[in-house]
Protein backbone atom coordinates (compact mmCIF):
# COMPACT_ATOMS: atom_id res chain seq x y z
CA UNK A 1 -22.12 11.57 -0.65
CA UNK A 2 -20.13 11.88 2.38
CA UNK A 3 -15.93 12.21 1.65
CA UNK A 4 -13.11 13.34 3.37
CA UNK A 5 -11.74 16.88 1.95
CA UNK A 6 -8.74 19.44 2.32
CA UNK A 7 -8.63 22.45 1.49
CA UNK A 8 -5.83 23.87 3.09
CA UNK A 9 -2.15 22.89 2.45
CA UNK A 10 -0.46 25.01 5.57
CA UNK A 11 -3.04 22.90 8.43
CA UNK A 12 -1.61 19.45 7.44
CA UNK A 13 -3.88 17.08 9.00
CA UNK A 14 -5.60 19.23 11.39
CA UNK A 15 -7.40 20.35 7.95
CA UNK A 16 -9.00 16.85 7.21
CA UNK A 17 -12.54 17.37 7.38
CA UNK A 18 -15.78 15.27 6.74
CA UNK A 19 -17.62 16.72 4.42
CA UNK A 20 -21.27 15.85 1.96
CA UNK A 21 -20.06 16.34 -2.02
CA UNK A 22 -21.96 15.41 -4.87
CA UNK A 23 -21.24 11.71 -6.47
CA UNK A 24 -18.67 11.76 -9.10
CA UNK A 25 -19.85 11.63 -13.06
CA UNK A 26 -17.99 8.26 -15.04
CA UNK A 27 -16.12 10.09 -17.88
CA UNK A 28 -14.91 8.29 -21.04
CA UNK A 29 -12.97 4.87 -20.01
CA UNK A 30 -14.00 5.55 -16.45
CA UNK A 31 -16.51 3.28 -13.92
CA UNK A 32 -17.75 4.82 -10.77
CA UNK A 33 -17.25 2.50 -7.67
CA UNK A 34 -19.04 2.23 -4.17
CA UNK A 35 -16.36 2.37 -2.04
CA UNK A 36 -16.43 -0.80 0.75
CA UNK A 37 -12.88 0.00 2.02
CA UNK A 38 -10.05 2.27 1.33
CA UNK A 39 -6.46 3.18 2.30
CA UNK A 40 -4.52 5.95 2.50
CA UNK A 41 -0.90 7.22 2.76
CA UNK A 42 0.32 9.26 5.69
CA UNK A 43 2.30 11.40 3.90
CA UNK A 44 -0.30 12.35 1.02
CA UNK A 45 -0.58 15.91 2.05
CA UNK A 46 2.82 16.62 1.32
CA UNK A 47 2.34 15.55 -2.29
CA UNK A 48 2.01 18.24 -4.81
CA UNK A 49 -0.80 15.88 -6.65
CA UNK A 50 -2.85 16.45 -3.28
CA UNK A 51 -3.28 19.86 -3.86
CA UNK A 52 -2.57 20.67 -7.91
CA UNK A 53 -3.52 19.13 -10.91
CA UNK A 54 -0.89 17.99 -13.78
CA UNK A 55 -0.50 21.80 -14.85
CA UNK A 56 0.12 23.57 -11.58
CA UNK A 57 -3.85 24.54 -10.83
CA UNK A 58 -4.93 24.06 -7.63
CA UNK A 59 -7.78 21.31 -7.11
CA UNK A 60 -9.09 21.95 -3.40
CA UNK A 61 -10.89 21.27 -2.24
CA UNK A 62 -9.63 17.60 -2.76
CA UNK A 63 -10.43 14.14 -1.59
CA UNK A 64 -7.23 12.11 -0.52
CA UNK A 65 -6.59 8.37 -0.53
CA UNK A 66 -5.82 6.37 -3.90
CA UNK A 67 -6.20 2.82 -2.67
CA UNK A 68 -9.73 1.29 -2.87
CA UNK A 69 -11.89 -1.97 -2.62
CA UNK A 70 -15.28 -1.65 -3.86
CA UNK A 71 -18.33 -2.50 -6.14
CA UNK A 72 -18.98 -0.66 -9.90
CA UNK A 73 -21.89 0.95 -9.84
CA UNK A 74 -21.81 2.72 -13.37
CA UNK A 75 -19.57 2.62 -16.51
CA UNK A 76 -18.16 5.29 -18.68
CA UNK A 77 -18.60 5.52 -22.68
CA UNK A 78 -16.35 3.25 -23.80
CA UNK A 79 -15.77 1.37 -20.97
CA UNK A 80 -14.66 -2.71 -21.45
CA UNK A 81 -13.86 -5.11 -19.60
CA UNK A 82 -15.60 -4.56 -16.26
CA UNK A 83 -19.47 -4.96 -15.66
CA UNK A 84 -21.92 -2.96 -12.86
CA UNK A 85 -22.17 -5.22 -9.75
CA UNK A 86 -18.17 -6.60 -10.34
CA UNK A 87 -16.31 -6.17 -7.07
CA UNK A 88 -13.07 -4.64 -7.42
CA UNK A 89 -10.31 -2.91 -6.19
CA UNK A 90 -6.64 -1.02 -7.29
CA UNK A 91 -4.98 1.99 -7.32
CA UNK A 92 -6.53 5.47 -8.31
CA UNK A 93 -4.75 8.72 -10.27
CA UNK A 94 -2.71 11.04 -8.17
CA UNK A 95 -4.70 13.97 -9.34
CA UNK A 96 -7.68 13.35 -9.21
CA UNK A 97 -10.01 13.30 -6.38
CA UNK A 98 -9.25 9.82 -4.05
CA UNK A 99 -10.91 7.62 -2.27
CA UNK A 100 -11.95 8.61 1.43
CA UNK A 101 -15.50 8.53 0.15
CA UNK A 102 -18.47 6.28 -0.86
CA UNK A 103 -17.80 6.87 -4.40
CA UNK A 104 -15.13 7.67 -6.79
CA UNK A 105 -14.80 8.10 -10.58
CA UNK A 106 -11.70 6.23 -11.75
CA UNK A 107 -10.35 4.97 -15.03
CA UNK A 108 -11.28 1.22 -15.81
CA UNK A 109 -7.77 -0.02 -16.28
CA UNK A 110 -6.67 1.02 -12.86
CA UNK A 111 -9.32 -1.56 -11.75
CA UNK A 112 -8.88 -5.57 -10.84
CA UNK A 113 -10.89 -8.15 -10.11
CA UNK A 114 -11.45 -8.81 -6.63
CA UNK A 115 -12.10 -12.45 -5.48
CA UNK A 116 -15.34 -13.26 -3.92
CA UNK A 117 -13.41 -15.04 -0.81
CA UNK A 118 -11.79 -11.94 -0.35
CA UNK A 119 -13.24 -8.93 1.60
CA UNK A 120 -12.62 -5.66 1.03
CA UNK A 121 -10.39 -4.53 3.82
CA UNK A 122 -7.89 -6.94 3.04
CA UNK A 123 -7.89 -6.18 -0.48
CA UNK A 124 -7.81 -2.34 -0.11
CA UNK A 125 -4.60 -3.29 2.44
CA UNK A 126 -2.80 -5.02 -0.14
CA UNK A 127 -2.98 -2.31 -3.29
CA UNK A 128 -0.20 -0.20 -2.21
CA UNK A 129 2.47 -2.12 -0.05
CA UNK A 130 1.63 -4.42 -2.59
CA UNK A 131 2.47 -2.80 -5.88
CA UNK A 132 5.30 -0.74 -4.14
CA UNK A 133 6.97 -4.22 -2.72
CA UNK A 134 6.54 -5.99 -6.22
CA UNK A 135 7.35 -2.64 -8.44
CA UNK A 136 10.78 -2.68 -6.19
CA UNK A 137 11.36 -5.82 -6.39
CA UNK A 138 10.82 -7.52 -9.62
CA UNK A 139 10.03 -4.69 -12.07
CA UNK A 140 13.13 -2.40 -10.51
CA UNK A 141 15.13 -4.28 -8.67
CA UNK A 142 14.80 -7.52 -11.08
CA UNK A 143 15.37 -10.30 -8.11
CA UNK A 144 15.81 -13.34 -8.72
CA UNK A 145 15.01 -16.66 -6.23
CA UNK A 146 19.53 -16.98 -5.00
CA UNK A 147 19.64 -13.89 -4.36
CA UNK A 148 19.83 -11.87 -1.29
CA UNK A 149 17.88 -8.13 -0.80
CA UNK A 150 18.46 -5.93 2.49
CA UNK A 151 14.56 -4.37 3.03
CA UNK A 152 14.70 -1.43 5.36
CA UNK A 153 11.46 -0.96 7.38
CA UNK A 154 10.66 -4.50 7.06
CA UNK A 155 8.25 -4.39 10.23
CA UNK A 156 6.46 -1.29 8.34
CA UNK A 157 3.67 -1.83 5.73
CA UNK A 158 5.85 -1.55 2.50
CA UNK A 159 8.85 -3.41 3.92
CA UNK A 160 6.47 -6.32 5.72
CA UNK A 161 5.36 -6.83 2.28
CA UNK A 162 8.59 -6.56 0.59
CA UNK A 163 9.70 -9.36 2.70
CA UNK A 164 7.12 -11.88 2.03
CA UNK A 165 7.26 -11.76 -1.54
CA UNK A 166 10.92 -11.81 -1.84
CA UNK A 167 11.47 -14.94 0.70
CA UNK A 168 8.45 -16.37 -1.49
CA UNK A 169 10.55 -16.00 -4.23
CA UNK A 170 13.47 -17.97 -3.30
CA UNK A 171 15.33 -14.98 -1.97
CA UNK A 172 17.49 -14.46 1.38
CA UNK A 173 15.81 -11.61 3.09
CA UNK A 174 17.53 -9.39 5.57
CA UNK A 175 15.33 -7.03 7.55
CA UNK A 176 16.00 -3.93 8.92
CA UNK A 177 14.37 -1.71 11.82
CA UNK A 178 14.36 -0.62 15.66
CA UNK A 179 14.79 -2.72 17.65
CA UNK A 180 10.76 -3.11 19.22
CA UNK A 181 10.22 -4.40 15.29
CA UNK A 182 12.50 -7.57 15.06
CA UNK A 183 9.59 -10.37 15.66
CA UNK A 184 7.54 -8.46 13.32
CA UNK A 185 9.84 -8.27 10.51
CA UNK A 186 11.14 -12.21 11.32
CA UNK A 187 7.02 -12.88 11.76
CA UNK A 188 6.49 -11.31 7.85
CA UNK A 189 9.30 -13.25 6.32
CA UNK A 190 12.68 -11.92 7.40
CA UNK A 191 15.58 -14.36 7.98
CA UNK A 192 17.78 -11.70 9.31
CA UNK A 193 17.43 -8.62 11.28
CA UNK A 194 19.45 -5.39 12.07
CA UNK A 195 19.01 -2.98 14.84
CA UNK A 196 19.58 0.07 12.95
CA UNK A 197 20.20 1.81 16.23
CA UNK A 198 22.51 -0.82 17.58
CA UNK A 199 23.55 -2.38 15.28
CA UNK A 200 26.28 -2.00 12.16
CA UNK A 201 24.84 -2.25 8.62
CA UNK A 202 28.09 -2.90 7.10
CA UNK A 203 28.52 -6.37 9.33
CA UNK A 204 26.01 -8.26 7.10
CA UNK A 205 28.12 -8.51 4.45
CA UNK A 206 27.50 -8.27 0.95
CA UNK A 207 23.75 -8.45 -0.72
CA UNK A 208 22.39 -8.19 -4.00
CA UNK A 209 19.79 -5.50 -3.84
CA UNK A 210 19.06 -3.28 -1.47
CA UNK A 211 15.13 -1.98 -0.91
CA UNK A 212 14.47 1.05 0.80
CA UNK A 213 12.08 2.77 2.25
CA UNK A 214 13.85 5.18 4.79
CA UNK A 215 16.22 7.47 2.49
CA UNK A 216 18.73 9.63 4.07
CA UNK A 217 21.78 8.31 5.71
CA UNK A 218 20.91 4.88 5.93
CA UNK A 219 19.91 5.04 1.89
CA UNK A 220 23.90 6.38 1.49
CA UNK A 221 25.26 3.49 3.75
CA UNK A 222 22.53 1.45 2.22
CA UNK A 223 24.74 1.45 -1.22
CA UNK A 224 28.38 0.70 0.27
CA UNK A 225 26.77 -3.10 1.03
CA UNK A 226 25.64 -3.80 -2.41
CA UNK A 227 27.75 -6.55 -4.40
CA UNK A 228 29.34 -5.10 -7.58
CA UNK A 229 26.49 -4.77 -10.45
CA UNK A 230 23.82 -4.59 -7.92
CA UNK A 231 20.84 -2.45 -7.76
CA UNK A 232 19.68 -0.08 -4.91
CA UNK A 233 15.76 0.75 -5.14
CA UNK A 234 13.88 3.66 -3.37
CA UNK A 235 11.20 5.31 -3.18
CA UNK A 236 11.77 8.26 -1.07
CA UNK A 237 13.46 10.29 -3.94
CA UNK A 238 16.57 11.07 -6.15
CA UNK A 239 19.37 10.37 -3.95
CA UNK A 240 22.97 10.63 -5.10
CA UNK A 241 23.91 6.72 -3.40
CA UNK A 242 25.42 4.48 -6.25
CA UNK A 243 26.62 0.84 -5.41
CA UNK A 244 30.10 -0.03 -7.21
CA UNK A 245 29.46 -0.61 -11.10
CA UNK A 246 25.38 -1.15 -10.02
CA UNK A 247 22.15 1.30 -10.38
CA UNK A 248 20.15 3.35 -7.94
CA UNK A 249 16.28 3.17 -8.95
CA UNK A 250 14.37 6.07 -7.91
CA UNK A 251 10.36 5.50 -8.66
CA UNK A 252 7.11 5.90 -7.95
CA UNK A 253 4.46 3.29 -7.80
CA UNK A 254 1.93 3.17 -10.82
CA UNK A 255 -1.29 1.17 -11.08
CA UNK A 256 -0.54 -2.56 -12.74
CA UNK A 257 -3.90 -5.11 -13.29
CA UNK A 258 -1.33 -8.13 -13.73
CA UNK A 259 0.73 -7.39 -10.86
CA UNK A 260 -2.05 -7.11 -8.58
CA UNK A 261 -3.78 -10.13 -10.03
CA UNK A 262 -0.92 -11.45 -8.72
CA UNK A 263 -0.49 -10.61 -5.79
CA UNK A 264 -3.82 -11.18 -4.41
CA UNK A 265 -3.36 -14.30 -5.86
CA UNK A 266 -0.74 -15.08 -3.17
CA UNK A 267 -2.80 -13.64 -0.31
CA UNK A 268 -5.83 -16.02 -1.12
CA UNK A 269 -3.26 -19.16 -1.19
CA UNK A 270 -1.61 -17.82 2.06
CA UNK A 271 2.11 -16.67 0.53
CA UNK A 272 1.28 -13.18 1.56
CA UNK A 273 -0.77 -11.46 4.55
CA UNK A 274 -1.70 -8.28 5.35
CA UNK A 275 0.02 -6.09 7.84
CA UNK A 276 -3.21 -4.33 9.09
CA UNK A 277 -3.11 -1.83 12.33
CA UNK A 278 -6.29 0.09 12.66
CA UNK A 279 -9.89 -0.24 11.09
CA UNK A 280 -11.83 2.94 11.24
CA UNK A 281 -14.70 3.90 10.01
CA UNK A 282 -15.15 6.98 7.50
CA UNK A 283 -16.93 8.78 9.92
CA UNK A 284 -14.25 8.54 12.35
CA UNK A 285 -11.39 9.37 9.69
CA UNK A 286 -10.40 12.57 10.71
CA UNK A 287 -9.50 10.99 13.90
CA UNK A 288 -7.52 8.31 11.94
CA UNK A 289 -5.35 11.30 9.99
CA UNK A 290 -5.23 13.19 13.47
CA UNK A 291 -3.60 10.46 15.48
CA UNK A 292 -1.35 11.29 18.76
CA UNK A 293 -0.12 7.76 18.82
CA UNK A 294 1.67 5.50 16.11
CA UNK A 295 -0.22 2.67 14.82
CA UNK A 296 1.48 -0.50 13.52
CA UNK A 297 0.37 -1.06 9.97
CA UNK A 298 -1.64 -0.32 7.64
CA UNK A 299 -4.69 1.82 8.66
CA UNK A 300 -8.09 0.98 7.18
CA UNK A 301 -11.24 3.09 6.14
CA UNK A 302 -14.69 1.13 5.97
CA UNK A 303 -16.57 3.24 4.16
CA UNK A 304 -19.57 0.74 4.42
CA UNK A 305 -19.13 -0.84 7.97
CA UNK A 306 -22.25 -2.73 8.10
CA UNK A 307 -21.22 -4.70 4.79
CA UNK A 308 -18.54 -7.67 5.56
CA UNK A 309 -17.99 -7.55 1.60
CA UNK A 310 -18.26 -11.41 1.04
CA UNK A 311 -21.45 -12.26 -0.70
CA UNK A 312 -20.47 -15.95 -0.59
CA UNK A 313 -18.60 -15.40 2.90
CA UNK A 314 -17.40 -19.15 4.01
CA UNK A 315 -15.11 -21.11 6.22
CA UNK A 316 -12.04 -20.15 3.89
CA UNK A 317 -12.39 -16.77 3.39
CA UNK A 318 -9.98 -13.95 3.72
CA UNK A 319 -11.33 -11.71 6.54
CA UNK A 320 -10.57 -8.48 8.57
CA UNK A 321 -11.04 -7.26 12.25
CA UNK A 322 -14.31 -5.25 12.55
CA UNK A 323 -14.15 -1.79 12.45
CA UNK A 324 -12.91 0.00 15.19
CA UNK A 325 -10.50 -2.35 16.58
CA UNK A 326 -6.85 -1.62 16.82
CA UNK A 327 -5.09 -4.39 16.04
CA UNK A 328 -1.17 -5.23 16.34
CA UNK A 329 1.08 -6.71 13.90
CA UNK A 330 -0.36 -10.53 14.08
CA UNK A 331 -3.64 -9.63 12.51
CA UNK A 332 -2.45 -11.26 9.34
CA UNK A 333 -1.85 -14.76 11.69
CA UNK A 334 -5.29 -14.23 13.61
CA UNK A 335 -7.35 -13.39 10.33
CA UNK A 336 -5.80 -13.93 6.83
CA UNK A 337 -6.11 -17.49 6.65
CA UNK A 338 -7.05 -19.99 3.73
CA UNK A 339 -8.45 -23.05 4.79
């Protein structure tokens, strides 16, 4: 099969290459799944997981990505509760080998059900931001519809997401960016925005939780506008930032069936879109780790171009851009839509 590998931890992305390796084996509990579309982090080859396995060994060479959208094609011993021909998608281990290829071998309750209306671009896009935003939120940051959250990077693919979930459930959301971000982060669900270059943080007042992406300074200042008892959540590591009498969650986003049942639940119904910049195709993926120039959102690898993904495709269906096509922010207004 063809996959994207590295091999060597010094090159960074200049390392990426495209490379034939043989189809992955299901073991116990695991299905193997054709992969339609995946996603991947940017900063993935930085993670020790990339390049070790859970007791230090190195794994190269190793196949990045961990967010997928695909068909099962065979089941493990002891596999229940999916079936060969089910389309899917979800979240795959950090250690093992990911999913920047046309197959992968990954443990059945990692797995979710993936609506027929829904193609597989769009539901590879919403695994991680997805998970992250709701992990954060809910599971973390337990909010609440009266309250109000602060989500830094709210024109990024995490915070876009953040955004939408927490205005859809009843909460004030304040937004946070540069400047060239504000009708992005308003677009996704924002009621507020601050120029983190121009503007002061500390003039919005008090909120009730604080979600953040960016870490560093702004994480430290993040914490002084946090009511009393409230909760600052991050993912970009242990920082030493405590609001007044509150808690500072540092975590890491695990695989959840429920959570993502839900939340493609929302996308189908329109309460959440996709913040999708670039469509690629694997072939081209190299080219898609190697970029000179940023991309807004979420990039996109269509491992099987060709295939649109919806074997009952209709009028209402949840599409993405063909492959290829750079796309700004408003993809989710110009193709997520539920008739």
């Amino acid at each position: 099969m063809k996959a994207i590998v590295v091999t060597d931890q010094a090159a960074g992305t200049a390392g990426v290459k495209l490379v034939e390796r043989p189809e992955p084996q299901a073991a116990i509990n695991d299905v193997v799944v054709q992969i339609h579309a995946s996603g991947f982090t940017g900063d993935e080859l930085t993670w020790p997981s990339t390049w070790t396995d859970r007791v230090g060994r190195d794994r190269t060479p190793s196949i990045p990505g961990h967010e997928l959208a695909g068909v099962v094609t065979a089941l493990g011993y002891g596999t229940t509760g999916l079936s060969i021909g089910q389309r899917v998608f979800g979240l795959t281990d950090w250690y093992r080998d990911g999913t920047l290829a046309q197959y992968v071998a990954v443990e059945a309750r990692n797995l979710t059900p993936l609506p027929g209306d829904v193609d597989f671009t769009v539901g590879a896009a919403l695994v991680m931001p997805g998970l992250t935003a709701w992990q954060g939120l809910f599971e973390h940051g337990r909010l609440h519809a009266g309250q109000s959250v602060l989500v830094h990077g709210a024109a990024g693919v995490v915070g876009s997401m953040a955004s939408q979930l927490a205005r859809e459930a009843g909460a004030y959301v304040i937004g946070t960016g540069r400047a060239g971000g504000r009708q992005t982060a308003l677009d996704f669900g924002a009621q507020e925005f601050v120029d983190l270059d121009n503007d002061a943080l500390e003039d919005i007042g008090e909120v009730d939780l604080v979600f953040d992406v960016i870490g560093g300074d702004i994480g430290k200042r993040s914490a002084g506008v946090i009511r009393a008892g409230g909760t600052l959540v991050t993912v970009t590591g242990p920082t030493e930032a405590r609001p007044s009498g509150g808690l500072t969650i540092d975590f890491v986003v695990v695989s959840d069936r429920a959570q993502l049942s839900e939340i493609v639940r929302r996308a189908r119904d329109g309460r959440v879109q996709t913040n999708i910049g670039n469509v690629a195709t694997l072939d081209d993926a190299v080219a898609a780790f190697n970029r000179t120039e940023r991309i807004k959102g979420k990039t996109i690898i269509r491992v099987h171009p060709e295939d649109s993904g919806l074997p009952n495709a209709h009028e209402g269906a949840i599409h993405a851009p063909k492959e290829g096509l750079d796309v700004e922010h408003d993809y989710a207004d110009r193709f997520l839509s539920h008739a």
